[in-house]
N, C-alpha and C. Protein backbone atom coordinates (compact mmCIF):
# COMPACT_ATOMS: atom_id res chain seq x y z
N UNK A 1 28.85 85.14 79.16
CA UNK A 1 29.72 84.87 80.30
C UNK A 1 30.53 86.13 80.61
N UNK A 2 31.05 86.60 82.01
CA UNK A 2 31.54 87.62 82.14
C UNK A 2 32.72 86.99 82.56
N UNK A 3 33.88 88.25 81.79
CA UNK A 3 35.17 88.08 81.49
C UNK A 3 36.01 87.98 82.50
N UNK A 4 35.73 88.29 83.36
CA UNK A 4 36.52 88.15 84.72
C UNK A 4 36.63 86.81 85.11
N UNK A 5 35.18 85.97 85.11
CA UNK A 5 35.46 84.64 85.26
C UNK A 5 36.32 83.75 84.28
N UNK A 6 36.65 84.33 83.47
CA UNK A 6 37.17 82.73 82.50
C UNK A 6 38.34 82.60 82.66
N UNK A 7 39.55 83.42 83.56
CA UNK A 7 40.62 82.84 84.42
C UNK A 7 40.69 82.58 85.66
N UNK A 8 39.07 82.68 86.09
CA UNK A 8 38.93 81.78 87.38
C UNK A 8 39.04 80.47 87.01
N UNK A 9 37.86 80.17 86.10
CA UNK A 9 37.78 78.98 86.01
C UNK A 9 38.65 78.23 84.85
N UNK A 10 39.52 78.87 84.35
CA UNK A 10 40.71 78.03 83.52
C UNK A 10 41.49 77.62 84.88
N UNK A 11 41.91 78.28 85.68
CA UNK A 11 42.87 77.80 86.88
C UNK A 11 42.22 76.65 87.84
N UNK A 12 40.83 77.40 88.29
CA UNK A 12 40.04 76.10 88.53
C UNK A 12 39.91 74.65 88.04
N UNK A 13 40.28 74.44 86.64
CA UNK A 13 39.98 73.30 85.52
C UNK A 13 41.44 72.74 85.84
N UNK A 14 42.29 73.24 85.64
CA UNK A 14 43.26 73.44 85.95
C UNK A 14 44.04 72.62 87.02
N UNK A 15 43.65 73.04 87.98
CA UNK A 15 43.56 72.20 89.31
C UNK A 15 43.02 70.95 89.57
N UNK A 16 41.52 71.05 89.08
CA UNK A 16 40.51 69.96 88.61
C UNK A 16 41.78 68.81 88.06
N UNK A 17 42.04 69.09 86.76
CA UNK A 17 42.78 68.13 85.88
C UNK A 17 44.28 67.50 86.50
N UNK A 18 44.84 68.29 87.14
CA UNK A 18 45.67 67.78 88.00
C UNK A 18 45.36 66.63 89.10
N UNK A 19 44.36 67.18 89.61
CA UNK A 19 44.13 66.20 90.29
C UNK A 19 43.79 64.89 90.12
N UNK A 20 42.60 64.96 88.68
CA UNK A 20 42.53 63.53 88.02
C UNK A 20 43.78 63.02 87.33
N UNK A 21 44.94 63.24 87.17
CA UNK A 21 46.31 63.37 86.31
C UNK A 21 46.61 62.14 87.94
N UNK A 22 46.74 63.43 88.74
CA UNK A 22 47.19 62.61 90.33
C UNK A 22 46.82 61.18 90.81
N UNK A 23 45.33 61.33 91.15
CA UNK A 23 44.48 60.37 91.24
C UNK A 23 44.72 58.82 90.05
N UNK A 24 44.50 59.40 89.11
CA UNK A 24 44.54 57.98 88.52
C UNK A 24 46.07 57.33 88.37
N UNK A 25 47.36 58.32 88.81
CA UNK A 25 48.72 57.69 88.68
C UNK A 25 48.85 57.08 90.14
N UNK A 26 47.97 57.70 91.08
CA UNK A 26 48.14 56.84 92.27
C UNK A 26 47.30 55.66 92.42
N UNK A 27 46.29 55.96 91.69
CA UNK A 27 45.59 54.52 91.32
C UNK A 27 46.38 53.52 90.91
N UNK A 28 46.87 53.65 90.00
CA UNK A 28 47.08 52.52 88.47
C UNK A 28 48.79 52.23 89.68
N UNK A 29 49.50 53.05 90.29
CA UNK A 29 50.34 52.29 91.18
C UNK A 29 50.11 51.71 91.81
N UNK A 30 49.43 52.46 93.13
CA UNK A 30 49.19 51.71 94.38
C UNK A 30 48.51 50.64 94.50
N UNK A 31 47.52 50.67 93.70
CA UNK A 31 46.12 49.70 93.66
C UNK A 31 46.63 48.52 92.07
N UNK A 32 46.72 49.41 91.60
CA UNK A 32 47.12 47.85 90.38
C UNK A 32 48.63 47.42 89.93
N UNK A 33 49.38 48.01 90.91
CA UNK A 33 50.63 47.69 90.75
C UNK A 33 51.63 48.45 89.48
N UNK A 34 51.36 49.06 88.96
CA UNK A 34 51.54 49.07 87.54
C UNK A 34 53.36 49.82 87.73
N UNK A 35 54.16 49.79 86.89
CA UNK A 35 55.24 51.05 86.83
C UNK A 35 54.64 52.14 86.99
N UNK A 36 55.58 53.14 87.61
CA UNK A 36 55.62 54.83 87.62
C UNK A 36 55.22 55.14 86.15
N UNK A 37 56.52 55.18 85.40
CA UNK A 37 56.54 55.41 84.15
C UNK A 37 54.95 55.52 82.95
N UNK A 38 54.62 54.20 82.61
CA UNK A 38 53.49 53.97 82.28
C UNK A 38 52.10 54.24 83.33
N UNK A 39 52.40 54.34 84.39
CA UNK A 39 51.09 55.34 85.20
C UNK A 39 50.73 56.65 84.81
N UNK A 40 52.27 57.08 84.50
CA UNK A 40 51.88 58.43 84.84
C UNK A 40 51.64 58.95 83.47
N UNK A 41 52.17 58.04 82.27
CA UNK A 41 51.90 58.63 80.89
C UNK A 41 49.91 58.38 80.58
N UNK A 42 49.52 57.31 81.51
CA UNK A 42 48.02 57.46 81.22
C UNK A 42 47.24 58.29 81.95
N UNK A 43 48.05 58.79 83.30
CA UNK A 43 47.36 59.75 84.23
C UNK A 43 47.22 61.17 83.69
N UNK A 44 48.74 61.33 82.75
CA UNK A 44 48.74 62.67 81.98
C UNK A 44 47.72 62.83 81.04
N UNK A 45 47.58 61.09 80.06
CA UNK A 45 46.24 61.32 79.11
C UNK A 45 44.91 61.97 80.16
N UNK A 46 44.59 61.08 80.93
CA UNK A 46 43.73 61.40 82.19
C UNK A 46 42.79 62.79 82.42
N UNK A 47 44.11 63.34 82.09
CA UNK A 47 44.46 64.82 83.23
C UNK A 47 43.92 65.85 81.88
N UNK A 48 44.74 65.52 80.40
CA UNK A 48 44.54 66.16 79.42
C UNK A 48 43.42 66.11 78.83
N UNK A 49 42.81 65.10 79.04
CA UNK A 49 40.95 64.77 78.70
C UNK A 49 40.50 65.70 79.85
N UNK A 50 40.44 65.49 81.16
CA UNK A 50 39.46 66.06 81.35
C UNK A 50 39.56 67.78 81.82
N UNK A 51 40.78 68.56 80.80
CA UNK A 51 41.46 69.69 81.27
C UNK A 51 40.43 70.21 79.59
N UNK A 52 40.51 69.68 78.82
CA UNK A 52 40.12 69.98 77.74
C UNK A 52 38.91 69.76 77.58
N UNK A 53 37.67 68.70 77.80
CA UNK A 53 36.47 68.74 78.38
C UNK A 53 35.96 69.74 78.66
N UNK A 54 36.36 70.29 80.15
CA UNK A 54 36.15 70.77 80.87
C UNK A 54 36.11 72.49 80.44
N UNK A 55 36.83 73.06 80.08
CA UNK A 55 37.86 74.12 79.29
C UNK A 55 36.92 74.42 77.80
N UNK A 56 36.61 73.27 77.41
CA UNK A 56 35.64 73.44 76.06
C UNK A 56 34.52 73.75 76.81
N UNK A 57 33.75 73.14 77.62
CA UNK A 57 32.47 73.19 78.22
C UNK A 57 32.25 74.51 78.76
N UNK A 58 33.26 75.28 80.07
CA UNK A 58 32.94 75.94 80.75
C UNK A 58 33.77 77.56 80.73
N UNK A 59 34.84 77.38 80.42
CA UNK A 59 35.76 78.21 80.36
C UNK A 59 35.15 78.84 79.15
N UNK A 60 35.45 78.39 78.05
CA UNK A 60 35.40 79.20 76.86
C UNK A 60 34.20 79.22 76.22
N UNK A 61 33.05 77.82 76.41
CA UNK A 61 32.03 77.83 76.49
C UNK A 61 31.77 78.07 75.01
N UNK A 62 32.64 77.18 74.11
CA UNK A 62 32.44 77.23 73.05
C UNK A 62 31.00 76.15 72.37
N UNK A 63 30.75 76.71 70.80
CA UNK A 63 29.57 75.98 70.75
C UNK A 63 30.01 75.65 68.91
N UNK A 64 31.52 75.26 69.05
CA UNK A 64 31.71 74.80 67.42
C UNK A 64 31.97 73.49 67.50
N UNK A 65 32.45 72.42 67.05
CA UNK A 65 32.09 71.50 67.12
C UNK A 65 33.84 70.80 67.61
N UNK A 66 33.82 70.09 68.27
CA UNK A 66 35.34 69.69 68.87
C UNK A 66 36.60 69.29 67.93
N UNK A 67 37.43 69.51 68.13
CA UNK A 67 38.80 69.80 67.21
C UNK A 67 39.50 68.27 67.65
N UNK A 68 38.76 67.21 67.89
CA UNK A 68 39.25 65.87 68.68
C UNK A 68 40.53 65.35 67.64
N UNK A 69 39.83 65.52 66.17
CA UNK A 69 40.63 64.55 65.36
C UNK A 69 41.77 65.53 65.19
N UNK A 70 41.62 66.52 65.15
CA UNK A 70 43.50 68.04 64.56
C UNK A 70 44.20 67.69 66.32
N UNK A 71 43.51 67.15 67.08
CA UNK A 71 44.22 67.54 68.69
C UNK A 71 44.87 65.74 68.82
N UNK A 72 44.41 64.59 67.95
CA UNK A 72 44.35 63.29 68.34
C UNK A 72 45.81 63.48 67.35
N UNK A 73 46.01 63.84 66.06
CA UNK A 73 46.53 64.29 65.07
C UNK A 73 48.18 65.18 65.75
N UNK A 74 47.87 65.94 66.46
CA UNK A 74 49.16 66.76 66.76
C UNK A 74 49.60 66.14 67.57
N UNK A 75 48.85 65.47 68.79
CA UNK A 75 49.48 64.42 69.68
C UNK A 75 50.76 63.49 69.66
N UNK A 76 49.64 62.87 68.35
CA UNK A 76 50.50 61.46 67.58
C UNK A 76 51.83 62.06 66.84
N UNK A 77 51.62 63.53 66.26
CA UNK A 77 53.10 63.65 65.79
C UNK A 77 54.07 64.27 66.52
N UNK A 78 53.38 64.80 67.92
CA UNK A 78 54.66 65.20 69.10
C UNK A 78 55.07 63.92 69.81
N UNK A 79 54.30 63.26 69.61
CA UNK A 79 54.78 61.73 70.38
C UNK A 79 56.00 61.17 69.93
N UNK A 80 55.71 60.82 68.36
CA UNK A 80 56.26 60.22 67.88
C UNK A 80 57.99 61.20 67.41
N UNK A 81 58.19 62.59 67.61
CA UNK A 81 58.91 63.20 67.08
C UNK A 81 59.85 63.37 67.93
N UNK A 82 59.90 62.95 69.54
CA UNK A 82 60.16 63.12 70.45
C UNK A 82 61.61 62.20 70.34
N UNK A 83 61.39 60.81 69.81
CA UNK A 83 62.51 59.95 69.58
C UNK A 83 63.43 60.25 68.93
């Protein structure tokens, strides 16, 4: 891959993921009623799946094997550390 592209397309992904972040908080409001609050904390999951997907696949175009459980792992203890 040539180096010039892989902060095209991190900003590209980028954008991408925002928009599914967007999309599904205007979903889960408008269409299923739901709170702001809890929309937007699943739109962020949303957004962070498919920013990281995406980012593994194309951007960095890595070929080791996914870091799901150390990334599911740091999540759960910024979540929880927050209180």
């Amino acid at each position: 891959m040539q180096a010039w592209l892989q902060p095209i397309r991190f900003v590209a992904i980028g954008a991408l993921a925002t928009g599914a972040h967007l999309l599904c908080l205007t979903a889960l409001v408008e269409i299923l009623a739901w709170p702001p609050v809890p929309a937007s904390c699943v739109g962020a999951l949303v957004g962070a799946g498919v920013s990281y997907l995406l980012n593994y696949r194309y951007t960095f175009a890595s070929t080791r094997p996914h870091a799901l459980p150390r990334l599911q792992r740091a999540v759960l203890i910024s979540a929880h550390s927050g209180e």
